[in-house]
Protein backbone atom coordinates (compact mmCIF):
# COMPACT_ATOMS: atom_id res chain seq x y z
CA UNK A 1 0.00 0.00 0.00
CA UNK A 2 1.29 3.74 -0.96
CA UNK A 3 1.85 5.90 2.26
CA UNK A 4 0.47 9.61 2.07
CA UNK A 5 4.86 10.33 1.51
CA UNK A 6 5.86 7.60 -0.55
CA UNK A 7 8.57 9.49 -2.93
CA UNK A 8 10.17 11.98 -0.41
CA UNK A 9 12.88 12.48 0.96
CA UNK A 10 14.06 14.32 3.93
CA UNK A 11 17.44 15.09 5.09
CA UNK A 12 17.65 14.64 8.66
CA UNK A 13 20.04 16.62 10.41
CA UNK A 14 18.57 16.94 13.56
CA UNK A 15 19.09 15.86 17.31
CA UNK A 16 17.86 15.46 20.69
CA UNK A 17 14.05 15.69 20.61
CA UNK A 18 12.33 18.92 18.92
CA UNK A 19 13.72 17.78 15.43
CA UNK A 20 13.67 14.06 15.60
CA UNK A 21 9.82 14.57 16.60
CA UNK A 22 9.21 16.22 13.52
CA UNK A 23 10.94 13.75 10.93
CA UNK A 24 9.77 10.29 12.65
CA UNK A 25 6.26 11.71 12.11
CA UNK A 26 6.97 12.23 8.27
CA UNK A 27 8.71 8.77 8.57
CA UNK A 28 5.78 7.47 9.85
CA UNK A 29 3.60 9.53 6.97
CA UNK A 30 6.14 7.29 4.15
CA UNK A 31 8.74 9.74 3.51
CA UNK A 32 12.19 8.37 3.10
CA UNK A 33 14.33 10.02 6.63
CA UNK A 34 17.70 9.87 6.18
CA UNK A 35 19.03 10.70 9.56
CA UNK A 36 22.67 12.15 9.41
CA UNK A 37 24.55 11.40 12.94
CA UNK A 38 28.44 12.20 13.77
CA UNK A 39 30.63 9.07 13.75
CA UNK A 40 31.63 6.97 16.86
CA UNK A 41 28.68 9.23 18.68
CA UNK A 42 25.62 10.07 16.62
CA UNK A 43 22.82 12.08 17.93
CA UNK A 44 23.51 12.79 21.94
CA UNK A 45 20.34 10.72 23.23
CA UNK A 46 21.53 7.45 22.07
CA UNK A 47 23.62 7.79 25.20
CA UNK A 48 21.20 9.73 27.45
CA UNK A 49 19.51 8.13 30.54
CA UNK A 50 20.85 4.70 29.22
CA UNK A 51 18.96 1.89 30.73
CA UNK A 52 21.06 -1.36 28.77
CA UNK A 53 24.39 -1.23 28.91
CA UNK A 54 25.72 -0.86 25.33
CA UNK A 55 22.68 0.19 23.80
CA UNK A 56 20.84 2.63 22.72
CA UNK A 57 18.38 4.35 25.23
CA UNK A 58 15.11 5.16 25.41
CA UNK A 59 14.91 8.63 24.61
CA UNK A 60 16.43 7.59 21.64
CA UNK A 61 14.15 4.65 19.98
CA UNK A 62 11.21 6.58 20.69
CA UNK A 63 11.62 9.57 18.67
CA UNK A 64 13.70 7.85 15.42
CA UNK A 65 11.70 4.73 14.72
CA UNK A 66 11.12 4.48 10.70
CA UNK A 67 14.29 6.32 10.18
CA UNK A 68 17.82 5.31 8.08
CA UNK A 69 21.03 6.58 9.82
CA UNK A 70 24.28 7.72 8.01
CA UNK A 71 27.20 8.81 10.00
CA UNK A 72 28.67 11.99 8.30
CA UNK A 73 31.66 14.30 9.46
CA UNK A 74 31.00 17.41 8.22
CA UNK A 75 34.22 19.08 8.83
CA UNK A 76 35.68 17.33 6.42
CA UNK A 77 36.06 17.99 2.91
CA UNK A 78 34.88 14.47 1.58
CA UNK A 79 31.67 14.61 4.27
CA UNK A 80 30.55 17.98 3.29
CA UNK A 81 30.46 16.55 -0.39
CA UNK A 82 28.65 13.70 0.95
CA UNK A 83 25.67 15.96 2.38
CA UNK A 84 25.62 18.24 -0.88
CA UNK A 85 25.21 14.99 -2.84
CA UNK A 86 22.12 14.08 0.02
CA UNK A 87 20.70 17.75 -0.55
CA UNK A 88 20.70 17.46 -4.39
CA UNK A 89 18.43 13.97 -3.83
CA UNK A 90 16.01 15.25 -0.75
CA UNK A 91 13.18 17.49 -1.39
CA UNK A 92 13.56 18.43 2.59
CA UNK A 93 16.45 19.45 4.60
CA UNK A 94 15.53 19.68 8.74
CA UNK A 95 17.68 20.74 11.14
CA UNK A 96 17.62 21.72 15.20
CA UNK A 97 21.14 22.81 15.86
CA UNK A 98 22.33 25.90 17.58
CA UNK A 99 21.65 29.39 15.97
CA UNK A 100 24.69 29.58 13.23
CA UNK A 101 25.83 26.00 12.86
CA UNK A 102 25.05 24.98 10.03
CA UNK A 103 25.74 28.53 8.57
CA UNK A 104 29.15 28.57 9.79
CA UNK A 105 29.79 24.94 8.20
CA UNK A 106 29.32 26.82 4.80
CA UNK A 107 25.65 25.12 4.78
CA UNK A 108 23.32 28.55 4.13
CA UNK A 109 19.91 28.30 2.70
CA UNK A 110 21.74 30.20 -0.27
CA UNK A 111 24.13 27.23 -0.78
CA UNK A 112 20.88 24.97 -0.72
CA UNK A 113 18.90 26.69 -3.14
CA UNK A 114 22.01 26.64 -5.41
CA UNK A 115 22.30 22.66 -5.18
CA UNK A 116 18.77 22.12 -5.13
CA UNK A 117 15.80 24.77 -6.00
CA UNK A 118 13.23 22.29 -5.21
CA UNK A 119 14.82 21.34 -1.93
CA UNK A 120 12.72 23.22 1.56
CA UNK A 121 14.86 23.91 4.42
CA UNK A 122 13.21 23.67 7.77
CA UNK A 123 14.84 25.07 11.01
CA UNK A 124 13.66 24.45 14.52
CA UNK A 125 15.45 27.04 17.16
CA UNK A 126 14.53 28.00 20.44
CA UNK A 127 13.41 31.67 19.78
CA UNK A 128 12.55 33.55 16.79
CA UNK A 129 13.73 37.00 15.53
CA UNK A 130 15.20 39.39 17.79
CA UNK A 131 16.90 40.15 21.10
CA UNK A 132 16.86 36.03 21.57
CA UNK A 133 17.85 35.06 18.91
CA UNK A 134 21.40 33.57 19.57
CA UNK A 135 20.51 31.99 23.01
CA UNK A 136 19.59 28.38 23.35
CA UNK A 137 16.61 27.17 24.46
CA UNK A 138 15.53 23.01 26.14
CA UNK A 139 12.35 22.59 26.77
CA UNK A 140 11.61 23.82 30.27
CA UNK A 141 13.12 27.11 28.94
CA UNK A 142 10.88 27.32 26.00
CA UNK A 143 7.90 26.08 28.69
CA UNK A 144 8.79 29.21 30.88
CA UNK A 145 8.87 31.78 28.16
CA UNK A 146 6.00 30.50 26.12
CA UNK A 147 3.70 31.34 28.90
CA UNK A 148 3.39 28.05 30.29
CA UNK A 149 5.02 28.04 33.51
CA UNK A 150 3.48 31.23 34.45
CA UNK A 151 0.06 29.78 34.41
CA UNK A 152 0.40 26.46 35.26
CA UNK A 153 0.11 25.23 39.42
CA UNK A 154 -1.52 26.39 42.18
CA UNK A 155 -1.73 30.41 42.99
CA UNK A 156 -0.33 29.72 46.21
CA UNK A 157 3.13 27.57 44.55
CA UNK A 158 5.36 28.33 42.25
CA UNK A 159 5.11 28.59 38.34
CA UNK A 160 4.89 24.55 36.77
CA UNK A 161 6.71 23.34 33.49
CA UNK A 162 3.92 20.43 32.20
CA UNK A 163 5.13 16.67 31.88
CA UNK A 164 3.52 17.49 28.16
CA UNK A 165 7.05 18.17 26.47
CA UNK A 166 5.43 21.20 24.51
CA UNK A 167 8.44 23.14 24.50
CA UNK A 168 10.51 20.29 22.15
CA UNK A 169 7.64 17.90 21.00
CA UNK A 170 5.30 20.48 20.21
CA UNK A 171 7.27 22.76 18.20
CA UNK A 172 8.42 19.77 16.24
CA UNK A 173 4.33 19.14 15.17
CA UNK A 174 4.25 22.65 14.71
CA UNK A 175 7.38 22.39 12.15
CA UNK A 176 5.84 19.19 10.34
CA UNK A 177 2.73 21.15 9.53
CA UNK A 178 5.18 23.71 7.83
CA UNK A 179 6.95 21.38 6.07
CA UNK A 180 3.77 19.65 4.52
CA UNK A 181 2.76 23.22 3.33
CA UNK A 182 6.04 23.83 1.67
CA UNK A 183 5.37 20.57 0.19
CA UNK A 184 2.25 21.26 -1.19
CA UNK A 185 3.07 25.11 -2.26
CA UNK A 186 5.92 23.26 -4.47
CA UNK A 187 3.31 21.29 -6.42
CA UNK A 188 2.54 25.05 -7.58
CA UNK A 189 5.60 26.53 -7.70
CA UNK A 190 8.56 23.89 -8.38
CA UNK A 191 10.33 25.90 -5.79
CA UNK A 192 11.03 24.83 -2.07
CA UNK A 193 11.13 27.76 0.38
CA UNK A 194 12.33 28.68 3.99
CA UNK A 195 10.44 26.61 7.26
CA UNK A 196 11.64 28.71 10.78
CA UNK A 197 9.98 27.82 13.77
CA UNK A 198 10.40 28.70 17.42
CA UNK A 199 9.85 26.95 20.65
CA UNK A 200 8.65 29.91 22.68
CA UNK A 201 6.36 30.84 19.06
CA UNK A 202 5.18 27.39 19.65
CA UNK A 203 4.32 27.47 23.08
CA UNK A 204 2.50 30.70 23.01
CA UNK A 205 0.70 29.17 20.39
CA UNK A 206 -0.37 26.17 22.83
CA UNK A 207 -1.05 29.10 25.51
CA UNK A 208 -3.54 31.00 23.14
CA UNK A 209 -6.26 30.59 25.71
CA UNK A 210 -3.77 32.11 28.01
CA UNK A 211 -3.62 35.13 25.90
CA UNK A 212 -7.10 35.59 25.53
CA UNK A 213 -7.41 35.58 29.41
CA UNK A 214 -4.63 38.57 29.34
CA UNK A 215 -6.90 41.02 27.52
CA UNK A 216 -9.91 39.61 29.86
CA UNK A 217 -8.06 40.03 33.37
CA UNK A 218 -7.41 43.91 32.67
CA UNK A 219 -10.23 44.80 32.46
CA UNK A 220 -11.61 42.97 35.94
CA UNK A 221 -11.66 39.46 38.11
CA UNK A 222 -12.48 36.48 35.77
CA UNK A 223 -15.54 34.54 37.63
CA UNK A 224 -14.86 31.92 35.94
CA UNK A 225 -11.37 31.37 37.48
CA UNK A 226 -11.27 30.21 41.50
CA UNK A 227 -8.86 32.71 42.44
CA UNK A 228 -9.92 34.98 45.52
CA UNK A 229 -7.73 37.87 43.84
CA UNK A 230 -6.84 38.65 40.95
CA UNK A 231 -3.54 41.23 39.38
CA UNK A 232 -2.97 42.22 36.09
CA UNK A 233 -1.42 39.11 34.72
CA UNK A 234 -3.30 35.64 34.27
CA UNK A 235 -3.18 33.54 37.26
CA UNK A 236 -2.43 30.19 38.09
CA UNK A 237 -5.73 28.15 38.95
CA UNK A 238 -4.42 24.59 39.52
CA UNK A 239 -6.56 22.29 38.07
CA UNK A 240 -9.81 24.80 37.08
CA UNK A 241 -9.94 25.30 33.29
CA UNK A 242 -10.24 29.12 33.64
CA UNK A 243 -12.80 29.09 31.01
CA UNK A 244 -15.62 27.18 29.46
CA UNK A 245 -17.41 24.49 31.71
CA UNK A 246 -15.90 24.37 35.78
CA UNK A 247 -14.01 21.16 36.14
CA UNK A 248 -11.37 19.69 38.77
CA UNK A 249 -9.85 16.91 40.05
CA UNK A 250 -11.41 14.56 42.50
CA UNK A 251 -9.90 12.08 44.91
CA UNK A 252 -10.64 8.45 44.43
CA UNK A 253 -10.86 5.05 46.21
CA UNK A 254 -8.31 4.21 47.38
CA UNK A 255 -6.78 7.47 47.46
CA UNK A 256 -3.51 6.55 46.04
CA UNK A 257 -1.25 9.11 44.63
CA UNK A 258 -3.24 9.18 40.88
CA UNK A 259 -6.54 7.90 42.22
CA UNK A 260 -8.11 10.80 41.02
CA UNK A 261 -11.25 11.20 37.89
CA UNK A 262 -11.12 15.10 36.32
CA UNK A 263 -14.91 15.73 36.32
CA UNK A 264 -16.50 18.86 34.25
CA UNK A 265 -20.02 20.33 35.16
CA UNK A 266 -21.81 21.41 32.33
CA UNK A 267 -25.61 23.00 32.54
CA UNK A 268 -27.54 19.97 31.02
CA UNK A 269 -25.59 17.65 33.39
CA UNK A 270 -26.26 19.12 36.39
CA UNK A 271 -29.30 17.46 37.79
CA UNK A 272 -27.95 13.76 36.37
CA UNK A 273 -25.03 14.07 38.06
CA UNK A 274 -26.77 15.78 41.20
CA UNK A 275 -29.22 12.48 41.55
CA UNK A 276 -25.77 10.68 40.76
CA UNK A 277 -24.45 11.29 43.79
CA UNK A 278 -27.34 11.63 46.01
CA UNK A 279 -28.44 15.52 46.22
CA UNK A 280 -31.20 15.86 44.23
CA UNK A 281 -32.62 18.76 46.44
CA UNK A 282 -29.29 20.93 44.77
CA UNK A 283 -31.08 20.43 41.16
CA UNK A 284 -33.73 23.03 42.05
CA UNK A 285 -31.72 25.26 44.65
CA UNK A 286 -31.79 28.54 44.27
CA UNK A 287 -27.75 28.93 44.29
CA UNK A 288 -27.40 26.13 42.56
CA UNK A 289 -29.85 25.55 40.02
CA UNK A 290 -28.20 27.86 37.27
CA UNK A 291 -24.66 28.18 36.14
CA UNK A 292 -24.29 31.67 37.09
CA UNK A 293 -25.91 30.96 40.24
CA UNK A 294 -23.21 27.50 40.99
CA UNK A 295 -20.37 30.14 39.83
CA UNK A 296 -19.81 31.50 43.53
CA UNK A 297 -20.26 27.85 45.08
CA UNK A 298 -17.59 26.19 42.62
CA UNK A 299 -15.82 24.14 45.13
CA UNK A 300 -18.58 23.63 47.25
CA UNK A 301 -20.18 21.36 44.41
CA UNK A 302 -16.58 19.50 43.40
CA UNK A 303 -16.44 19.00 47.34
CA UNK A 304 -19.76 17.55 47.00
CA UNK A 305 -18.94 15.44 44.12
CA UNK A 306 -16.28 14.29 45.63
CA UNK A 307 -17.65 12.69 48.52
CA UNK A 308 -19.57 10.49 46.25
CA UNK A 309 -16.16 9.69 44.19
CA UNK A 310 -14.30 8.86 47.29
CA UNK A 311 -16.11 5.65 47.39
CA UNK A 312 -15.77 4.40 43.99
CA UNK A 313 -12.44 3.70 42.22
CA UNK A 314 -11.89 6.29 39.42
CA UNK A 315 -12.74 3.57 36.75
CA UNK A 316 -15.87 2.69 38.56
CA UNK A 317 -16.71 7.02 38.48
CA UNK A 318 -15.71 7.17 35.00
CA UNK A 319 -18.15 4.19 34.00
CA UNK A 320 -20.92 5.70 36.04
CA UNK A 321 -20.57 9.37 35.25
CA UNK A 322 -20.47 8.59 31.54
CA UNK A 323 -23.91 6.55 31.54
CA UNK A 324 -25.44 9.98 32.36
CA UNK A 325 -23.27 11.98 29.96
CA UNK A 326 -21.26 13.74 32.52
CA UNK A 327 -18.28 14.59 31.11
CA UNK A 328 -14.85 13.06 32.85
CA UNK A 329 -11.51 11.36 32.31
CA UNK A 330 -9.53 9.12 35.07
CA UNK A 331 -6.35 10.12 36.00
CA UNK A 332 -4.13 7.67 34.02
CA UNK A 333 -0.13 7.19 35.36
CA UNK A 334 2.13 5.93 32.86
CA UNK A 335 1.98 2.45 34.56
CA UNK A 336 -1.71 2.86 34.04
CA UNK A 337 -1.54 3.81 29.75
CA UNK A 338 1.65 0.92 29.65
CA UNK A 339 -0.37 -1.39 30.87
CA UNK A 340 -3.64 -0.59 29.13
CA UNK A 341 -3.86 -3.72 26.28
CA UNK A 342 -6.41 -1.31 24.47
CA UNK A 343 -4.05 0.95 23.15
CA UNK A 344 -2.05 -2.28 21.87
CA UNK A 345 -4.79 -3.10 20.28
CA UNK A 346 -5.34 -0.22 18.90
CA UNK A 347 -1.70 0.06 17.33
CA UNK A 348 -1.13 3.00 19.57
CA UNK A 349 1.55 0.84 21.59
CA UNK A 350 3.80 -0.93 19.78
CA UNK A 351 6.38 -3.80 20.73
CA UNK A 352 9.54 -3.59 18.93
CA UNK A 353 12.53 -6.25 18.82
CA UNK A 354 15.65 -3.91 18.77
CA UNK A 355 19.51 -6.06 17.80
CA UNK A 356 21.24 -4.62 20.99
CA UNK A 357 18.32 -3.39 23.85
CA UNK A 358 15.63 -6.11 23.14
CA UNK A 359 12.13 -5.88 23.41
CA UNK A 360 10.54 -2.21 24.34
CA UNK A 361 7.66 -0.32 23.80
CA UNK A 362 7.37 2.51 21.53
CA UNK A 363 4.78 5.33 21.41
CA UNK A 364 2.73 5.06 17.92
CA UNK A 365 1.65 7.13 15.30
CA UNK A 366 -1.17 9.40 16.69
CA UNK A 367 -2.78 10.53 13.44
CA UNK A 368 -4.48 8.23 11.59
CA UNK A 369 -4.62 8.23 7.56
CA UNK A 370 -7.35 5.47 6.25
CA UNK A 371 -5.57 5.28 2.77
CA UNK A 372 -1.96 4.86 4.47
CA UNK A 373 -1.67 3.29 7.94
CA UNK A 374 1.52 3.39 9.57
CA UNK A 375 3.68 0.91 10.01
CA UNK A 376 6.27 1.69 13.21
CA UNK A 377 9.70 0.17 13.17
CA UNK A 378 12.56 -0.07 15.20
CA UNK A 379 15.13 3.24 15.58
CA UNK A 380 17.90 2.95 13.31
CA UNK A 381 21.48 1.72 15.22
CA UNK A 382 24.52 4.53 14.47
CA UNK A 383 25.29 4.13 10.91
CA UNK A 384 23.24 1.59 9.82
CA UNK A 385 22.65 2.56 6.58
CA UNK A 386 25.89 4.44 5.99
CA UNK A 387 26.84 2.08 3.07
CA UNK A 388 23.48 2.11 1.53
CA UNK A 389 23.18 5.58 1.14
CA UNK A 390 26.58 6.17 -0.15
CA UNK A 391 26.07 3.63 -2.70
CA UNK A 392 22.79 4.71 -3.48
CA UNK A 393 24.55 7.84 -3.79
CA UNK A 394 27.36 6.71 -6.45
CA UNK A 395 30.39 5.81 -3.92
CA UNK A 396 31.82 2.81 -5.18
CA UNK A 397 33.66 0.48 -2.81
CA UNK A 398 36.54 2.22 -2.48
CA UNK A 399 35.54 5.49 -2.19
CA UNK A 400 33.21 4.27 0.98
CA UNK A 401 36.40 2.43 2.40
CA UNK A 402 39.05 5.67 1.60
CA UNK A 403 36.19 7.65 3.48
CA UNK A 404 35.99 5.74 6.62
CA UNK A 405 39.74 5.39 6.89
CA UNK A 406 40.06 9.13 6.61
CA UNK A 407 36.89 9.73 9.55
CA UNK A 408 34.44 11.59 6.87
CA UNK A 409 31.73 8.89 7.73
């Protein structure tokens, strides 16, 4: 069966975990992801929180499945040839190093457009145009300047970075959606063109809501919020949504440290969920019977609720709150979503064998194309492919020998 990419082909010259995010997606879409990796090291996470001696981590096999690795020096003569000859045969370059690398190594988008018009360039950095521009960003950084951090937590602790890894992960979505539009512009224009994105653009972008709150807290308190007192700048408000329907999390038999259901009261679920958990008389009160009337009495009602969850495991709430269309979602740890054979079923989990680290688990493809499902394979070890490519390329034999003798791959 065709994938949605079958036919292109993307230079991979990224690292770490914004970048990599990006390209095993379009590996996963089909495209072709040449992934180019220093010799004797490759791409820092291989090493990272290493939990098998002698192989490659975790961090790594989850976010360069699908992929084909090449080990190219670039400062040396015969490896910078090697990745002109790689740009000349992709129609996408990505890249995620430091602000100037790549320029300094003579690689410009100038010298790309001269090897290859058609060729887009795609750069993922941690902050766009301006005073920032040369500083590096991880993701926590990114998290904190995005306008995350600031409004994530409790108004009485300090400002939260999310276990979500917006900051790297997200802007690496962000960049695939550019790269698909560059993609499609070509079809028009038979010319590829310029992809920048940046981590703190990319969180802001995630904060949006956050932003819209901004212009709303100026001008007064936000009753919507469960803050006592508000400033000029958007508060934290733990686990309230600070906008559409109230919701919050609710403790759980029996009460272990994630034994908790997120439950959201919306107006036509009110009196189900009121006879749910045994106060009907609340349906008709007075300062309860209408949103704007429950507004002031917020965690009053989630304290109510909550009495009733406390004696029912989250599962058990989720089951029961859902058979009266009450909207709600468990609190799932990891051990909870590694252990949930659905999402194996589903394709969502995969197994993979792996030559050196054995059998792990590895996140799946999370959009789903009816014409081209995905088939996830196992990250690439350093260099596998480092022959294939060069011969695919035109490097006979002895050229790929007198190259690895000499350290260009």
């Amino acid at each position: 069966m065709n994938k949605a990419l079958d036919g292109i082909r993307i230079l991979d010259m990224t690292h770490v975990q914004a970048g990599p995010t990006a390209t095993q997606l379009l590996a996963w879409m089909g495209a072709d992801v040449i992934k180019v990796e220093l010799p004797g090291r490759g791409d820092i996470t291989r090493g990272q929180l290493r939990d098998v001696k002698g192989a490659d981590s975790l961090y790594f096999t989850m976010l360069n499945s699908n992929k084909r690795s090449i080990t190219v020096n670039m400062k040396t003569a015969r490896g910078k040839k090697v990745i002109e000859a790689l740009v000349m045969r992709c129609d996408v370059i990505v890249e995620n190093f430091g602000p100037g690398v790549l320029d300094r190594a003579g690689f410009t988008w100038e010298r790309f457009q001269e090897l290859n018009p058609r060729i887009s360039y795609a750069s993922i950095k941690g902050f766009g145009p301006g005073r920032y521009a040369d500083f590096k960003a991880y993701e926590n950084v990114a998290q904190c300047m995005g306008g995350s951090a600031s409004t994530t937590g409790y108004e009485d602790g300090p400002p939260t970075v999310t276990g979500a890894q917006i900051g790297d992960s997200g802007t690496g979505v962000h960049c695939v959606a550019g790269i698909l539009a560059a993609l499609l512009q070509r079809e028009r224009t038979g010319k590829g063109q310029r992809i920048e994105v940046a981590m703190t653009d990319a969180v802001l972008n995630l904060c949006r809501v956050k932003m819209r709150d901004q212009q709303r807290v100026i001008k007064g308190p936000m009753p919507e919020y469960p803050n006592k007192e508000f400033g000029d700048f958007v508060p934290r408000a733990g686990n309230a949504s600070g906008g559409g329907q109230p919701g919050a999390a609710l403790r759980c038999s029996p009460d272990g440290q994630n034994d908790y259901v997120y439950v959201i009261i919306q107006p036509p679920s009110w009196e189900p969920l009121m006879k749910l958990v045994g106060r009907p008389e609340l349906i008709t009160d007075p300062n309860y019977a209408t949103p704007e009337a429950r507004l002031p009495h917020i965690p009053e009602c989630f304290s109510i609720i909550e009495k009733w969850t406390m004696t029912r495991s989250k599962f058990e709430v989720m089951d029961a709150l859902n058979a009266v269309d009450v909207p709600c979602g468990p609190i799932l740890s990891m051990k909870d979503i590694y252990e949930d054979r659905e999402l194996y079923k589903r394709g969502y989990l995969v197994e993979l064998d792996h030559p050196t680290r054995g059998r792990y688990v590895q996140v799946g493809m999370p959009i789903k194309l009816s014409d081209s499902p995905a088939e996830v394979k196992r990250s690439p070890l350093l260099g596998e492919h480092t022959e294939e490519i060069l011969g695919w390329l035109g490097y006979g034999e002895a050229d790929i020998k007198a190259m690895k003798d000499e350290g260009a791959v």
